[in-house]
N, C-alpha and C. Protein backbone atom coordinates (compact mmCIF):
# COMPACT_ATOMS: atom_id res chain seq x y z
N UNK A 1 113.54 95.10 127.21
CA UNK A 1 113.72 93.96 126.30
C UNK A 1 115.19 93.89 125.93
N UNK A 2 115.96 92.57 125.92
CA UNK A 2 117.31 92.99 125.12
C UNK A 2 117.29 92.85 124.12
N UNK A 3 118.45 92.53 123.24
CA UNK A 3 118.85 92.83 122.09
C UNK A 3 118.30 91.66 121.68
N UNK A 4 118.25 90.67 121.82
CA UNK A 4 118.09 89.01 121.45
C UNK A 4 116.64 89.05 120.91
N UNK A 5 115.91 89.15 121.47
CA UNK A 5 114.17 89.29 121.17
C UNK A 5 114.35 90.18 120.17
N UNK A 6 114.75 91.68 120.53
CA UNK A 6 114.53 92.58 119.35
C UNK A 6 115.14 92.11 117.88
N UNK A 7 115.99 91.79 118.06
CA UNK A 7 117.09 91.33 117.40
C UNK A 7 116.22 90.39 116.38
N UNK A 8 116.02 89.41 116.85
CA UNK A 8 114.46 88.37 116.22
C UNK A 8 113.59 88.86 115.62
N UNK A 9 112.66 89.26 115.95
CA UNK A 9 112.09 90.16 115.55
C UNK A 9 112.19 91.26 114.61
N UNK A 10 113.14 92.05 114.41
CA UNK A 10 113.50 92.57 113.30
C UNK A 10 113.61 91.68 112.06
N UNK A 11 114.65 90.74 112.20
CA UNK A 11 114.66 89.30 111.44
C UNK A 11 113.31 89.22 110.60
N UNK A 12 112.33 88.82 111.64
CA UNK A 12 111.35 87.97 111.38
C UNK A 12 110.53 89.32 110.30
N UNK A 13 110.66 90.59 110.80
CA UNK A 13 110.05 91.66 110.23
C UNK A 13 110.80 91.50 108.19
N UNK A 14 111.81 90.83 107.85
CA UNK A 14 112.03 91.16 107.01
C UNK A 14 111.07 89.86 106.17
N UNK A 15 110.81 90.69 104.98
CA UNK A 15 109.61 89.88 104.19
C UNK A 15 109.83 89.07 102.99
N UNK A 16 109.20 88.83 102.00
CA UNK A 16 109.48 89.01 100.76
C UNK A 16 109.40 90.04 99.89
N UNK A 17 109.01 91.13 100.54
CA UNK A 17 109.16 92.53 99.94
C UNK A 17 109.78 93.48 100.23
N UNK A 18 110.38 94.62 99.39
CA UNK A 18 111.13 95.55 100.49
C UNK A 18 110.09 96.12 100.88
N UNK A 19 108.89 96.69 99.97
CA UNK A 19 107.91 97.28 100.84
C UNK A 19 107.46 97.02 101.97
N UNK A 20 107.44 95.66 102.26
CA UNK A 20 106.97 95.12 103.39
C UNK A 20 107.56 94.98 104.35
N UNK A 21 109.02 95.43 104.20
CA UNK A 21 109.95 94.42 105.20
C UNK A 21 110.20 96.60 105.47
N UNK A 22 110.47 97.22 104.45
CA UNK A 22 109.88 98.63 105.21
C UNK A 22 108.78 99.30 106.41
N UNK A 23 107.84 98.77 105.61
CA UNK A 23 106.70 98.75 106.87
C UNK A 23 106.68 98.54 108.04
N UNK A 24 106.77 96.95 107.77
CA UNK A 24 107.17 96.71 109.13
C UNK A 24 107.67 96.61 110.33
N UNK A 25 109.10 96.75 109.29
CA UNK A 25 110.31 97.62 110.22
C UNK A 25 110.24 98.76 110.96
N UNK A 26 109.65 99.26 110.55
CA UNK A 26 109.13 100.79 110.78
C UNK A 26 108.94 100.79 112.21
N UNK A 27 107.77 99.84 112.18
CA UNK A 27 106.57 99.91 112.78
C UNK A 27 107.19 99.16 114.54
N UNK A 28 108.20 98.47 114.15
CA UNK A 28 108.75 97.58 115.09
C UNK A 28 109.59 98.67 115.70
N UNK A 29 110.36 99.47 115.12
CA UNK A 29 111.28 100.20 115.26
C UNK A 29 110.80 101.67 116.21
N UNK A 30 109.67 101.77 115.58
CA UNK A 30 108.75 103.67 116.22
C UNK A 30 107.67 103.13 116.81
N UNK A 31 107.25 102.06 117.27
CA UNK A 31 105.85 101.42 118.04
C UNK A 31 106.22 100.18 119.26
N UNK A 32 107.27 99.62 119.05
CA UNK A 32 107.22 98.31 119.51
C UNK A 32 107.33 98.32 120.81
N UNK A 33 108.63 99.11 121.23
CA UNK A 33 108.63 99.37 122.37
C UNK A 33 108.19 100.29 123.14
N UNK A 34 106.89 101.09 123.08
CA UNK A 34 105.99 101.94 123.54
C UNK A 34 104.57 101.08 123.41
N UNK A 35 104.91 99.94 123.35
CA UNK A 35 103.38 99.27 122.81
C UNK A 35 103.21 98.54 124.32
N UNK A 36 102.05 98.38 124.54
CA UNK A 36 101.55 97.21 125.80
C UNK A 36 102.03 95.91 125.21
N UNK A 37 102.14 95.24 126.29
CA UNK A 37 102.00 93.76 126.09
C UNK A 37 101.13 92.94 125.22
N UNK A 38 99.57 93.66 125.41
CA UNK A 38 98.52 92.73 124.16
C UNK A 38 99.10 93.31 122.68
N UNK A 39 99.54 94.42 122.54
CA UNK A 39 100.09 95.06 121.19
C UNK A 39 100.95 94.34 120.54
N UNK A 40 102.46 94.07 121.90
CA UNK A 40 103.62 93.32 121.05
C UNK A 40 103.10 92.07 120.49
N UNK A 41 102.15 91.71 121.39
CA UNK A 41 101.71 89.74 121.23
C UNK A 41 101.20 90.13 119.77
N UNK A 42 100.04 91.02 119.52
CA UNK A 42 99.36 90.87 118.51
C UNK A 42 100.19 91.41 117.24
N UNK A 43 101.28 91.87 117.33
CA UNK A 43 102.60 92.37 116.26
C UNK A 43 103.01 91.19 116.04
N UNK A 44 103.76 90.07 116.84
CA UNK A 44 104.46 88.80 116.95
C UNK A 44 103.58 87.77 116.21
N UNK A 45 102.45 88.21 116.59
CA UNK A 45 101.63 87.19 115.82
C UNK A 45 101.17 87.67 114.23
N UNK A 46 100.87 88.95 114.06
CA UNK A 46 100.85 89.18 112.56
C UNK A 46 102.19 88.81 112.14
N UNK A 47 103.09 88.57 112.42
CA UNK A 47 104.23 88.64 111.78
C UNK A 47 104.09 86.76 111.16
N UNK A 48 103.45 86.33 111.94
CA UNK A 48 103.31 84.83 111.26
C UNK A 48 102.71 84.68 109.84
N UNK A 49 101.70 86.13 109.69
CA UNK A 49 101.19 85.98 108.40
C UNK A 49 101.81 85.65 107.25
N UNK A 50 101.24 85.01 106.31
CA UNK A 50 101.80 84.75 104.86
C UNK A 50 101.57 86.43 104.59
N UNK A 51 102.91 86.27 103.76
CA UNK A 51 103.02 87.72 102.87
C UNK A 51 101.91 88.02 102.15
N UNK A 52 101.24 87.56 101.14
CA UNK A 52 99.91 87.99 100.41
C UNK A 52 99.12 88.50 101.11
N UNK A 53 98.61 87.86 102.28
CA UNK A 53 97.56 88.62 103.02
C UNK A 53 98.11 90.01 103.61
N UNK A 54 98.85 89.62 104.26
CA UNK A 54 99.75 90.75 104.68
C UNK A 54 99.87 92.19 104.33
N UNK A 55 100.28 91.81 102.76
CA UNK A 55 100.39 92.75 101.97
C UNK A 55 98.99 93.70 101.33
N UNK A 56 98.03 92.56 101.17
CA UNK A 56 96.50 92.79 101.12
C UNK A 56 95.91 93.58 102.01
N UNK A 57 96.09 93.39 103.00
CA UNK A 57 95.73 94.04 104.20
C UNK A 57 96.19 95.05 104.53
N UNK A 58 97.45 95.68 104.16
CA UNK A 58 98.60 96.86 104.20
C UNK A 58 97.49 98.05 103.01
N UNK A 59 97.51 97.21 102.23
CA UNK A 59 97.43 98.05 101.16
C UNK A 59 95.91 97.76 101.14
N UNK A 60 95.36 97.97 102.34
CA UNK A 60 93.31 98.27 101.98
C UNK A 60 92.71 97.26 100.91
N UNK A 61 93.46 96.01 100.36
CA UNK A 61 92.88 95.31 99.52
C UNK A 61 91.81 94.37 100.27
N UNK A 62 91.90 94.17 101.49
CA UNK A 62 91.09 93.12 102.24
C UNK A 62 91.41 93.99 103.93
N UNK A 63 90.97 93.00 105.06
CA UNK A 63 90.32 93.51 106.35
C UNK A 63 91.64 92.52 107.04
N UNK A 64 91.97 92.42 108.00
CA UNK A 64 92.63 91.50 108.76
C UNK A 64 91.36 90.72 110.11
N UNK A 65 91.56 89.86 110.15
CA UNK A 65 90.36 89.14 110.82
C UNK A 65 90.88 89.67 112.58
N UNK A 66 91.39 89.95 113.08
CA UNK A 66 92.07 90.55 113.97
C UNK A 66 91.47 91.87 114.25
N UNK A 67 91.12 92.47 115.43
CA UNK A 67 91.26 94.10 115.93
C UNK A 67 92.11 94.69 116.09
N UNK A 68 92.85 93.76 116.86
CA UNK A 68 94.61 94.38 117.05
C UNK A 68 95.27 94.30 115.94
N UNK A 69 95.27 93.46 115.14
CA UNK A 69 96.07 93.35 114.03
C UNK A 69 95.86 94.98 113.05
N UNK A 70 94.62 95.29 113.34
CA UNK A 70 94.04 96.07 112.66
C UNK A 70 94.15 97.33 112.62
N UNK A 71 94.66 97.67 114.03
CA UNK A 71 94.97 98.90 114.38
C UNK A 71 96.42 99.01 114.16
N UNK A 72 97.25 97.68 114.37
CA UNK A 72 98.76 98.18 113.62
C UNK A 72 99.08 98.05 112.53
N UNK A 73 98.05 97.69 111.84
CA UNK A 73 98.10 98.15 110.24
C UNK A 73 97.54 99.42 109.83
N UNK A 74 96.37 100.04 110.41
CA UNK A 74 96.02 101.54 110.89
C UNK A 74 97.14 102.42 111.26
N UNK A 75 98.23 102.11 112.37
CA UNK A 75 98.85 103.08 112.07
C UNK A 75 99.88 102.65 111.14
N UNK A 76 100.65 102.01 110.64
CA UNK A 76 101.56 101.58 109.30
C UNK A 76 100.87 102.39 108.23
N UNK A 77 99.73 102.09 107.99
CA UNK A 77 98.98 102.81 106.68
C UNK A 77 98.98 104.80 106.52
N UNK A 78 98.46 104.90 108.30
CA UNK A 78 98.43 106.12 108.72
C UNK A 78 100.26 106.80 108.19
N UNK A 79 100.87 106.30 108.84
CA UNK A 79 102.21 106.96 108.82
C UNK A 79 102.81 107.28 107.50
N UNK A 80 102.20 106.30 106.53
CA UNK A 80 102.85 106.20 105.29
C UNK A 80 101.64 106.32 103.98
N UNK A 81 100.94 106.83 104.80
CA UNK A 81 99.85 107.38 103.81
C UNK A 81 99.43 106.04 102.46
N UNK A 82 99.02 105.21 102.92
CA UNK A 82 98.52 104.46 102.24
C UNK A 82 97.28 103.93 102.33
């Protein structure tokens, strides 16, 4: 991948929260590029989420309607013990 995509993407990773824009970062940073193709898509696409849910979903307040979504909030949660 070059810099341009990643580059975006980091961007797009920053939130309205630092918590969130932590997380995610993270996650982009120690997962993204070891991830398959259905992984990045389904990262690219949580990233469209509105922050509330987002954040809801981070923090075990609600489910993400997603499997994939689900498992990279599984490990975000996993890593950071939440």
């Amino acid at each position: 991948m070059s810099d341009t995509p990643l580059a975006r993407l980091r961007w797009r990773c920053r939130r309205g929260t630092k918590e969130l824009d932590t997380l995610y970062g993270w996650w982009l940073e120690h997962r993204y590029l070891e991830a398959d193709d259905g992984t990045k898509q389904a990262f690219e696409a949580l990233l469209e989420v509105q922050d509330p849910d987002l954040w809801d979903w981070t923090i075990g307040r609600g489910q993400a309607p997603r499997a994939d979504w689900r498992e990279i909030i599984h490990a975000i949660r996993a890593q950071h013990r939440l």
